[in-house]
Protein backbone atom coordinates (compact mmCIF):
# COMPACT_ATOMS: atom_id res chain seq x y z
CA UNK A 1 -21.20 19.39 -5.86
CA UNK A 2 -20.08 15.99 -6.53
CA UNK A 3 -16.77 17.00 -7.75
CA UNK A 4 -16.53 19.26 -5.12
CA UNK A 5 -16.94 16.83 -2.14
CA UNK A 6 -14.76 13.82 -3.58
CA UNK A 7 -11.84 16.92 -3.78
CA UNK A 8 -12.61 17.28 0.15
CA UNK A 9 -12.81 13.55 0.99
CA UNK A 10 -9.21 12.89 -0.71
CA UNK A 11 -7.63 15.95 -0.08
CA UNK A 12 -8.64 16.43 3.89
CA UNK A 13 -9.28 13.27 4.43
CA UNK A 14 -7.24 11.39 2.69
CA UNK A 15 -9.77 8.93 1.05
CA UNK A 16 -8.56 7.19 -2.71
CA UNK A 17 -10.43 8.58 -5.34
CA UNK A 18 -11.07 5.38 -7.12
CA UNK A 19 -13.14 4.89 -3.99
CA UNK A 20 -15.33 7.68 -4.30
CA UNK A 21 -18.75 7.24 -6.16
CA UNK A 22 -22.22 8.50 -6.10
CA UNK A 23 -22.82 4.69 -5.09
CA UNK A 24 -20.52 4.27 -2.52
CA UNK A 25 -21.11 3.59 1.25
CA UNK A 26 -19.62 5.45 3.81
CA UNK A 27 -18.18 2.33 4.85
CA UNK A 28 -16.63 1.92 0.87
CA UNK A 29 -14.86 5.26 1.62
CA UNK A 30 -13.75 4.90 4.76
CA UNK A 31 -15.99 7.70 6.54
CA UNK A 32 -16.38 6.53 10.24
CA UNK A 33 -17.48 8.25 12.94
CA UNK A 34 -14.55 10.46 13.49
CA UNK A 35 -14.30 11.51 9.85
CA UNK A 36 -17.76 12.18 9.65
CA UNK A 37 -16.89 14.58 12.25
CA UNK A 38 -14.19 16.14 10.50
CA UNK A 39 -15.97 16.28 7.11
CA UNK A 40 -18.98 17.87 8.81
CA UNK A 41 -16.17 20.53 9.82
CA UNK A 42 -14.63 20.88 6.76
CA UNK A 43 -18.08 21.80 5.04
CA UNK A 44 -19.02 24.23 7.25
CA UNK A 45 -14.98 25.93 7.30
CA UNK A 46 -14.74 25.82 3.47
CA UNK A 47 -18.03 25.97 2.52
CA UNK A 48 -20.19 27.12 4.72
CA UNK A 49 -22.70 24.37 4.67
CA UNK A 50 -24.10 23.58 8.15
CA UNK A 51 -24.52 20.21 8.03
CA UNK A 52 -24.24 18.64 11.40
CA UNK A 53 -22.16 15.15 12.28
CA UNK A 54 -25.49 13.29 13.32
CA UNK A 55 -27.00 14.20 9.81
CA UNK A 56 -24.04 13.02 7.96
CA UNK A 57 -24.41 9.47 10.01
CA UNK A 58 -27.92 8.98 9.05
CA UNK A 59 -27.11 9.13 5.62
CA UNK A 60 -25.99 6.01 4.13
CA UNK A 61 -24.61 6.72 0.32
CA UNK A 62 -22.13 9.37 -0.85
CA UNK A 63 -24.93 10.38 -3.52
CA UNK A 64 -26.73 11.41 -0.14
CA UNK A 65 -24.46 13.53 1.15
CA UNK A 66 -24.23 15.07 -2.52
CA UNK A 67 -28.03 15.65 -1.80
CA UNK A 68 -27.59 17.25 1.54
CA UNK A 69 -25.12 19.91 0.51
CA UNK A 70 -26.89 20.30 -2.65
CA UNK A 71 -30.23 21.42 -0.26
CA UNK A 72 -27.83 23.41 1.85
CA UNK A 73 -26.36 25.13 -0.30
CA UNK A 74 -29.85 26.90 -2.01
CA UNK A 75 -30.67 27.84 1.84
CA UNK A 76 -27.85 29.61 2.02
């Protein structure tokens, strides 16, 4: 799912992949409020993993997010 996210972050969004880490911030990629947004969008278009902008904010880590599709993804 890792793999699978970082493809999304520098494809749609344009993020550098040297950036991208289990580690990393959302601030250390570049995910503000408006990308968070658009990533929630692009998970849900591609995907289709409901996870909502507000959930994606709380979450500070890319590793996190990892988490949160992961636990989507076996409700679906």
């Amino acid at each position: 799912m890792f793999e699978t996210l970082k493809t999304i972050l520098v494809d749609k969004l344009k993020i550098s992949p040297d950036q991208i880490t289990l580690e990393a911030s959302k601030e250390d990629v570049e995910l503000d409020s408006l990308a968070v947004v658009e990533l929630s969008l692009v998970l849900e278009k591609e995907l289709g993993l409901k996870i909502s902008d507000d959930e994606l904010i709380e979450v500070d880590t890319v590793g996190e997010i990892v988490a949160l599709m992961n636990e989507r993804s076996v409700t679906v």
